[in-house]
N, C-alpha and C. Protein backbone atom coordinates (compact mmCIF):
# COMPACT_ATOMS: atom_id res chain seq x y z
N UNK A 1 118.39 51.97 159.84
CA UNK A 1 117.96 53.32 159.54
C UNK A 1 116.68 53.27 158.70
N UNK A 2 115.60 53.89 158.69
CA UNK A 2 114.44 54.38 158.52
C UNK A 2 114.27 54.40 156.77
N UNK A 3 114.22 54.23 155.97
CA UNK A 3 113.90 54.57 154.81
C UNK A 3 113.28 56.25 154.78
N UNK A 4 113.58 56.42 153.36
CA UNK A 4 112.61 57.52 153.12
C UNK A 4 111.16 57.67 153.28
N UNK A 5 110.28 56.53 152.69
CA UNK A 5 108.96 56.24 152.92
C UNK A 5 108.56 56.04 154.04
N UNK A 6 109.28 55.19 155.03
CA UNK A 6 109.24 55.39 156.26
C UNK A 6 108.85 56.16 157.01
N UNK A 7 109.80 57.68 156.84
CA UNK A 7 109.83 58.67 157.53
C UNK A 7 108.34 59.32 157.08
N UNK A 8 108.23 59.08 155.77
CA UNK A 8 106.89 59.65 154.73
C UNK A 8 105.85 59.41 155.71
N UNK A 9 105.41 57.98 155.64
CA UNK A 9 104.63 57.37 156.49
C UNK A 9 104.50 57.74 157.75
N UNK A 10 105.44 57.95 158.67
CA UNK A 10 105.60 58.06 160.22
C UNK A 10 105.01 59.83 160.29
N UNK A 11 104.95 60.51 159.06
CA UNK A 11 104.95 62.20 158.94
C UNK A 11 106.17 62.94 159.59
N UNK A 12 107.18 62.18 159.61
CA UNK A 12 108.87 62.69 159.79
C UNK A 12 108.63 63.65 158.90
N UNK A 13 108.87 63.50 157.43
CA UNK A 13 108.80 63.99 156.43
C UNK A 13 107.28 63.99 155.62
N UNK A 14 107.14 65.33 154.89
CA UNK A 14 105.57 65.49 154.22
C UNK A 14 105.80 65.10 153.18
N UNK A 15 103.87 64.42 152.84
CA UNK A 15 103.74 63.67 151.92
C UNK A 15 102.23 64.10 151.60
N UNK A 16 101.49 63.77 150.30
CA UNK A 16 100.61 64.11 149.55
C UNK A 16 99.91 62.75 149.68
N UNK A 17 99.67 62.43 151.04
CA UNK A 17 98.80 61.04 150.75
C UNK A 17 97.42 61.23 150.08
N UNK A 18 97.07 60.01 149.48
CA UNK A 18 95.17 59.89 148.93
C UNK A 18 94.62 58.62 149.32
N UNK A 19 95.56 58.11 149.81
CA UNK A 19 94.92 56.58 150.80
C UNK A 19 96.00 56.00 151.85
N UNK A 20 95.39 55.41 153.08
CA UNK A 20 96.17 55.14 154.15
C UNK A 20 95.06 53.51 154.25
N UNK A 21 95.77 52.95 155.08
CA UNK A 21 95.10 51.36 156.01
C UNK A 21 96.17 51.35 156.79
N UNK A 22 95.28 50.03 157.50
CA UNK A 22 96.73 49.81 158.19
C UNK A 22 98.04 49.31 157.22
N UNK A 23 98.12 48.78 156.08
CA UNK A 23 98.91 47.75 156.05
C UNK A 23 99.83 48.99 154.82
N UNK A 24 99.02 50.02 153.95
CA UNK A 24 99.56 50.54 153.29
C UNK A 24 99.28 52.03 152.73
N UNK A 25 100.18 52.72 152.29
CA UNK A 25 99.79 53.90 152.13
C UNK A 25 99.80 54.78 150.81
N UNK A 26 99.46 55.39 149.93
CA UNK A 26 99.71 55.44 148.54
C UNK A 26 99.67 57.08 148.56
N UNK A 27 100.61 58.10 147.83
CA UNK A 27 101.04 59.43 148.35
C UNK A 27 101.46 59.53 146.80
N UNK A 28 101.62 61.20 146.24
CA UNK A 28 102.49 61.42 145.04
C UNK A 28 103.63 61.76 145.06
N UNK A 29 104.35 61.21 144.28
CA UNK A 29 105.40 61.01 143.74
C UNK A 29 105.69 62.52 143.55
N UNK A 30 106.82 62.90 144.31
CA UNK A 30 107.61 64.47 144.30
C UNK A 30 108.55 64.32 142.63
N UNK A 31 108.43 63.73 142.00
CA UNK A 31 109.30 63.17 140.45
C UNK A 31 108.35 62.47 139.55
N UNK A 32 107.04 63.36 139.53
CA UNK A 32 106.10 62.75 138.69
C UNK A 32 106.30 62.55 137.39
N UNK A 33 105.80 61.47 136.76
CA UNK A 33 106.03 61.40 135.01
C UNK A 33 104.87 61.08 134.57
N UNK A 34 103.51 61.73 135.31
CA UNK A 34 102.12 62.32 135.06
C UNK A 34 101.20 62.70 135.96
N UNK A 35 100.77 63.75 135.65
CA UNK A 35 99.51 64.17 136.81
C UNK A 35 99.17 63.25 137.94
N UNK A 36 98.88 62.85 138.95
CA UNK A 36 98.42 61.98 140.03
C UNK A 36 99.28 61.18 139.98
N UNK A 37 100.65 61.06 139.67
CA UNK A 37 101.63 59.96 139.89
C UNK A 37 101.75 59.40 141.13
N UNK A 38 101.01 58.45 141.59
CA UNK A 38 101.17 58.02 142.89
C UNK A 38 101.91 56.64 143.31
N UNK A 39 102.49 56.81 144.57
CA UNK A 39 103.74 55.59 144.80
C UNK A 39 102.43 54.70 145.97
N UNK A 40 102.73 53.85 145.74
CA UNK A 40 101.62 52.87 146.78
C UNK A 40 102.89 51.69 147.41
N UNK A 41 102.55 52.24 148.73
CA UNK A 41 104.13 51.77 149.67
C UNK A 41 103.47 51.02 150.97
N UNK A 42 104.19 49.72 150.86
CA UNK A 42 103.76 49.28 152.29
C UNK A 42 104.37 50.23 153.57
N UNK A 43 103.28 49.59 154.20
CA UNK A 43 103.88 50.71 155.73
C UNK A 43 105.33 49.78 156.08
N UNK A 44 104.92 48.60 156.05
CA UNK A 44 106.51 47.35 156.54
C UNK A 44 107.44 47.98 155.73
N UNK A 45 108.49 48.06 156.14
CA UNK A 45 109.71 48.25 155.14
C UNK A 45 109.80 46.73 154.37
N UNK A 46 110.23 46.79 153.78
CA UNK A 46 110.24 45.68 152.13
C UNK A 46 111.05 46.23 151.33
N UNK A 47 111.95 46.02 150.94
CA UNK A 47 113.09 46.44 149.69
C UNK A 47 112.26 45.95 148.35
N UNK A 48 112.08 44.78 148.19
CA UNK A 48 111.99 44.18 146.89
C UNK A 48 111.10 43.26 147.07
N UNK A 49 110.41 43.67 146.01
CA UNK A 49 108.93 43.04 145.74
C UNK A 49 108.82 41.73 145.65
N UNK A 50 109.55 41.12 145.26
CA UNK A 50 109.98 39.28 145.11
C UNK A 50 109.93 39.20 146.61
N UNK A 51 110.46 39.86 147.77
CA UNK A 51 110.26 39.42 149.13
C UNK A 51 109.52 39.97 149.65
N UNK A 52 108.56 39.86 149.10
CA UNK A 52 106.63 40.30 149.69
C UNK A 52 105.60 39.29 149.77
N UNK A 53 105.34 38.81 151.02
CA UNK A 53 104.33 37.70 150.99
C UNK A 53 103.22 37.87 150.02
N UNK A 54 102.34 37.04 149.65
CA UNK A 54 101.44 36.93 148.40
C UNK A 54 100.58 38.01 149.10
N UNK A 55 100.10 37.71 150.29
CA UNK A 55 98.88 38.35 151.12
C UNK A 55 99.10 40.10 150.77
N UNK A 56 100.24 40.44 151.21
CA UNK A 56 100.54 41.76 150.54
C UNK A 56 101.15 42.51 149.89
N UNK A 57 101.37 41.61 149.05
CA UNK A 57 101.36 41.86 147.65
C UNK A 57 100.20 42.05 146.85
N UNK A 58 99.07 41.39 147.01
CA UNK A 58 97.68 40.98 147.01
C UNK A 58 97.18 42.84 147.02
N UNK A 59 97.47 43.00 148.39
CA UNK A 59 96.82 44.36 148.75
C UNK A 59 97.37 45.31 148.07
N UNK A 60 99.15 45.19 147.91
CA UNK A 60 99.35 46.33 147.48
C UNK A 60 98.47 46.77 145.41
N UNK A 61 98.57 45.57 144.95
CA UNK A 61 98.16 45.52 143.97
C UNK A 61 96.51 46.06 143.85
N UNK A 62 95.45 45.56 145.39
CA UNK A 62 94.47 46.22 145.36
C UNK A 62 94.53 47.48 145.32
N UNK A 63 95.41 47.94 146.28
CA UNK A 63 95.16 49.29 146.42
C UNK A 63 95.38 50.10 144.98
N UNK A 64 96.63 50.00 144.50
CA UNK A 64 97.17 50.37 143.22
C UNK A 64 95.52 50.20 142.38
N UNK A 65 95.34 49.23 142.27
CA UNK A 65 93.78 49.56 141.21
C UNK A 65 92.90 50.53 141.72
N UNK A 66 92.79 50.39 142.96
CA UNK A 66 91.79 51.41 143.53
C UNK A 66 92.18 53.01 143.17
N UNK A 67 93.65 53.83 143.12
CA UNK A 67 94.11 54.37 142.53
C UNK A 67 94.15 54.60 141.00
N UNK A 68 94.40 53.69 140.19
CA UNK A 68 94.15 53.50 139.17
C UNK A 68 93.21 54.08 138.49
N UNK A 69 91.61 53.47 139.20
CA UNK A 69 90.52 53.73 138.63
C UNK A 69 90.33 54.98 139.01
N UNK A 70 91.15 55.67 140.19
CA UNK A 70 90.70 57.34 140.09
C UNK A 70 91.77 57.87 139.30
N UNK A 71 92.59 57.94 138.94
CA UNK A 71 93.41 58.20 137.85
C UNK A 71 92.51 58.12 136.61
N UNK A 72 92.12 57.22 136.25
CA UNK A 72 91.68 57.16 135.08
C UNK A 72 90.21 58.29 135.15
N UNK A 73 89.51 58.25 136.39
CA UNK A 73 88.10 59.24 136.66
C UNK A 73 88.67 60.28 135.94
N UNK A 74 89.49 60.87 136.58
CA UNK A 74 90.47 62.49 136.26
C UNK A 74 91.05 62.48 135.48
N UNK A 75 91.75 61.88 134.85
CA UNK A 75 92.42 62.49 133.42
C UNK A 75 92.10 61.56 132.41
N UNK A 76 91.49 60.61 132.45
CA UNK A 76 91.33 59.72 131.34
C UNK A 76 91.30 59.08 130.31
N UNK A 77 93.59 58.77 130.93
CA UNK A 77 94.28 58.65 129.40
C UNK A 77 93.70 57.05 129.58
N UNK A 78 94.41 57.21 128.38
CA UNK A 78 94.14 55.70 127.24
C UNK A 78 94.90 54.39 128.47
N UNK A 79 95.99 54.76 129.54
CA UNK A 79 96.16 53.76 130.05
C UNK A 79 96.39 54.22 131.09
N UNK A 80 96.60 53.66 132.25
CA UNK A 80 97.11 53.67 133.38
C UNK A 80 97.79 52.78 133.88
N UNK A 81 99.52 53.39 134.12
CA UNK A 81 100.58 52.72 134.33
C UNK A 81 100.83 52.17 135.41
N UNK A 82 101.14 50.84 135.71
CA UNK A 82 101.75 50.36 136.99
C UNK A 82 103.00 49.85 136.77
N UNK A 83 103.87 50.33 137.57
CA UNK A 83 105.61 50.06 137.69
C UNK A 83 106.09 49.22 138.72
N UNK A 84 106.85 48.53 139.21
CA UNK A 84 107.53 48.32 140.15
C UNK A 84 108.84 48.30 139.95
N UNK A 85 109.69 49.20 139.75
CA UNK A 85 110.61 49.40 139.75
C UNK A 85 112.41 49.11 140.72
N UNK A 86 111.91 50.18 141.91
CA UNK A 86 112.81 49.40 143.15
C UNK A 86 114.23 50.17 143.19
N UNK A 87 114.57 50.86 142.02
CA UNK A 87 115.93 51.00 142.11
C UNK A 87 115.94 53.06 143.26
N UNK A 88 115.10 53.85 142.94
CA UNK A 88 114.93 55.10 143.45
C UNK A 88 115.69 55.18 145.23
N UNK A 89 114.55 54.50 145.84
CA UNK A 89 114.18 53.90 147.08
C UNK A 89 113.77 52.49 147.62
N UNK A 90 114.93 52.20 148.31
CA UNK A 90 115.09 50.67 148.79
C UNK A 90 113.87 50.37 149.87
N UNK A 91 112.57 50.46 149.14
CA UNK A 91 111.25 49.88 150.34
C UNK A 91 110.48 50.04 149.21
N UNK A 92 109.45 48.68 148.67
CA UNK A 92 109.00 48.30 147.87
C UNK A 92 108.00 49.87 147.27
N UNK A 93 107.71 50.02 146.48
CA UNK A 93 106.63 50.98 145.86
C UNK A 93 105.99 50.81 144.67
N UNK A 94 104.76 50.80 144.45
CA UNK A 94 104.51 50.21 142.83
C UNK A 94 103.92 52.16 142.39
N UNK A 95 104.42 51.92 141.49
CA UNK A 95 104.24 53.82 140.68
C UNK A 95 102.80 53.44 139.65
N UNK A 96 102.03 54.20 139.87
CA UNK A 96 100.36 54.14 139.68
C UNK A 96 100.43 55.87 138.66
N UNK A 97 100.13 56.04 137.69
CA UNK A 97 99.83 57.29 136.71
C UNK A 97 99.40 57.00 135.21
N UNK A 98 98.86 58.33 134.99
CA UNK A 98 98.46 57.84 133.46
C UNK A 98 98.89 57.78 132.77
N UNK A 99 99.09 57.21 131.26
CA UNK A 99 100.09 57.42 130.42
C UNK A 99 99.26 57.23 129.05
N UNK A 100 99.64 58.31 128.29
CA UNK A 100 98.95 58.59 126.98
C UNK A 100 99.99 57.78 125.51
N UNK A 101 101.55 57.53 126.16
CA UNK A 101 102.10 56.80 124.79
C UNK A 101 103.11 56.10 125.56
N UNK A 102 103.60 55.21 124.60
CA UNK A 102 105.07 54.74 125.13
C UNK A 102 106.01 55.62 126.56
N UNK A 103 106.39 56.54 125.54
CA UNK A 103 107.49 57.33 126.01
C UNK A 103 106.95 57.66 127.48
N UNK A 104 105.80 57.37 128.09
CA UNK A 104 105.64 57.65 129.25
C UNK A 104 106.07 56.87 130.56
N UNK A 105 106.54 55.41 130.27
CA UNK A 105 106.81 54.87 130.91
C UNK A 105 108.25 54.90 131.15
N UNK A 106 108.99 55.98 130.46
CA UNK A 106 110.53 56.30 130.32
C UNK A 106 110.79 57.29 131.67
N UNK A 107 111.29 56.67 132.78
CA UNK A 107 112.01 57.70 133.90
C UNK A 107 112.56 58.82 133.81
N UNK A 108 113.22 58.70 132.69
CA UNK A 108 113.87 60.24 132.50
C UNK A 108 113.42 61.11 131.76
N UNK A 109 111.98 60.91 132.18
CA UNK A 109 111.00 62.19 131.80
C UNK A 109 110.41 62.51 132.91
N UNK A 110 110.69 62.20 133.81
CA UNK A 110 110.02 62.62 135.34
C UNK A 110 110.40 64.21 135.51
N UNK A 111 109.59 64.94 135.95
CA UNK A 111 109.57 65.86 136.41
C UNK A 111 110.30 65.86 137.83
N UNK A 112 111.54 67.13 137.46
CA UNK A 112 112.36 67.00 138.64
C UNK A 112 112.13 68.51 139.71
N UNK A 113 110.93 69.22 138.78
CA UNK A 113 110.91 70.19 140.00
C UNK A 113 109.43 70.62 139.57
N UNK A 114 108.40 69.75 140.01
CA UNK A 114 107.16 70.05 139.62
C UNK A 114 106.79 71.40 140.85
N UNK A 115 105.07 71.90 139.94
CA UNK A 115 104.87 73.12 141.18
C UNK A 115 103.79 72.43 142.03
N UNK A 116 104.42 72.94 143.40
CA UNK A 116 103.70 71.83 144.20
C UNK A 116 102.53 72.40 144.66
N UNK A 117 101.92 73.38 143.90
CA UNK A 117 100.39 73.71 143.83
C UNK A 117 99.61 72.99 142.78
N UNK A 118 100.41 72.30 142.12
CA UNK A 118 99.65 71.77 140.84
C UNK A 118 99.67 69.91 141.88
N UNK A 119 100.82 69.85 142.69
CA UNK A 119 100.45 68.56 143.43
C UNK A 119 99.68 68.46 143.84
N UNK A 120 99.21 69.43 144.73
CA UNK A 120 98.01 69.38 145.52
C UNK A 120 97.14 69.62 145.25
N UNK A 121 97.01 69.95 143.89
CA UNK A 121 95.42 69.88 143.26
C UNK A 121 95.17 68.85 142.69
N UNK A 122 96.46 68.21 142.51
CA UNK A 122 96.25 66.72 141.40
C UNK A 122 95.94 65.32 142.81
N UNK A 123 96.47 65.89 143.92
CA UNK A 123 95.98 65.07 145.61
C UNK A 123 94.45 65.34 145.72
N UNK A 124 94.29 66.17 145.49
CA UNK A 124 92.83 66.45 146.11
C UNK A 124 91.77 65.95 144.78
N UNK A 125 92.13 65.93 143.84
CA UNK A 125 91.48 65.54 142.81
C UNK A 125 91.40 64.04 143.43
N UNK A 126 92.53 63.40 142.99
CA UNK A 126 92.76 61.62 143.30
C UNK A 126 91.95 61.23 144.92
N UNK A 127 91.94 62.09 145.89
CA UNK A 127 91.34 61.91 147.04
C UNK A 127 89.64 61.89 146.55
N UNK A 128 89.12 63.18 146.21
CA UNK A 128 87.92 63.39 145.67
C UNK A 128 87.36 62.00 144.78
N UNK A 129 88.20 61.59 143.88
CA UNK A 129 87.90 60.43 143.35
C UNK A 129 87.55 59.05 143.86
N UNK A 130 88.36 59.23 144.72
CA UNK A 130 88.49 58.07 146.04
C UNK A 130 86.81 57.94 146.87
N UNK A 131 86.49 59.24 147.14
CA UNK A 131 86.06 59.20 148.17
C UNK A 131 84.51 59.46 147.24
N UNK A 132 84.38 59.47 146.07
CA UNK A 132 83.33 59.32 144.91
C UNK A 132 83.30 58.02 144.90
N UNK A 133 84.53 57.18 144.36
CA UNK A 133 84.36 55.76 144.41
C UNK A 133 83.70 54.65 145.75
N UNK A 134 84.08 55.63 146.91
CA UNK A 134 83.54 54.35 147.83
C UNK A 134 84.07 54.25 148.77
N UNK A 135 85.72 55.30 148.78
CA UNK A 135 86.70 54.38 149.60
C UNK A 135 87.12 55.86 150.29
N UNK A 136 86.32 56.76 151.07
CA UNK A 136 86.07 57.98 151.40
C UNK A 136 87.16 57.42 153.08
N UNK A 137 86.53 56.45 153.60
CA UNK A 137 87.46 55.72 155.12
C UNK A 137 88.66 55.60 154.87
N UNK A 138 89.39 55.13 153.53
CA UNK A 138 90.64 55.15 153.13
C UNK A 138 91.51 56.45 152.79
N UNK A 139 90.82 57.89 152.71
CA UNK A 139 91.01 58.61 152.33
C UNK A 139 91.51 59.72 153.27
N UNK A 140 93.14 60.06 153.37
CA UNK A 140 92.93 60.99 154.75
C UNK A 140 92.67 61.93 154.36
N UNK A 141 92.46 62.90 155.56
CA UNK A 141 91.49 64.25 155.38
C UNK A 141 92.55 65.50 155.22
């Protein structure tokens, strides 16, 4: 059976992408725990990151910076968080957002019913950033 991201990916189910390739796709997080919270998901299903060849692992980690640095364009906290977590959804995802203190890296501060007009302005921002930075081909429309 299909994962959730899966279906994300395939457009079964909608998603807030700000970068696609072939190999991976990076979309926000419907349970954000900051503005542009974005999940960066291989297209392969992958449970767990320990069983991810180096090669993409490699990428997913590129991409995640490439994210990163538009995260940081747009809100420009003091850090920008990368997670790999694993337990949510069984298909690898590394969680990419900003974080201004500790307490931000705490899950159970996620927003469980954000307004999803404020998503899509915080998508189009992170896209805009993207496509400022360089990586406009990576960026769907």
């Amino acid at each position: 059976m299909a994962t959730l991201f899966t279906r994300i990916i395939s457009g079964e189910l909608p998603g807030r992408f700000v970068w696609r390739d072939e190999r991976a796709v990076a979309f926000l997080s419907i349970n954000p725990m900051g503005p542009g919270h974005t999940l960066v998901v291989p297209t392969a299903e992958v449970d767990h990151w320990v069983d991810v060849d180096d090669e993409l692992l490699g990428h997913l980690n590129k991409v995640s910076h490439r994210v990163a640095e538009a995260v940081r364009t747009v809100w420009q906290p003091p850090r920008v968080a990368l997670i790999i977590a694993g337990f949510e959804v069984p298909h690898l995802h590394l969680h990419v957002y900003p974080a201004w203190r500790l307490e931000d890296f705490d899950f159970r501060g996620a927003q469980t019913d954000p307004d999803p007009a404020e998503l899509d302005k915080n998508a189009e921002a992170l896209r805009q950033a993207l496509r400022d930075g360089g990586h406009g081909e990576r960026v769907p429309a």
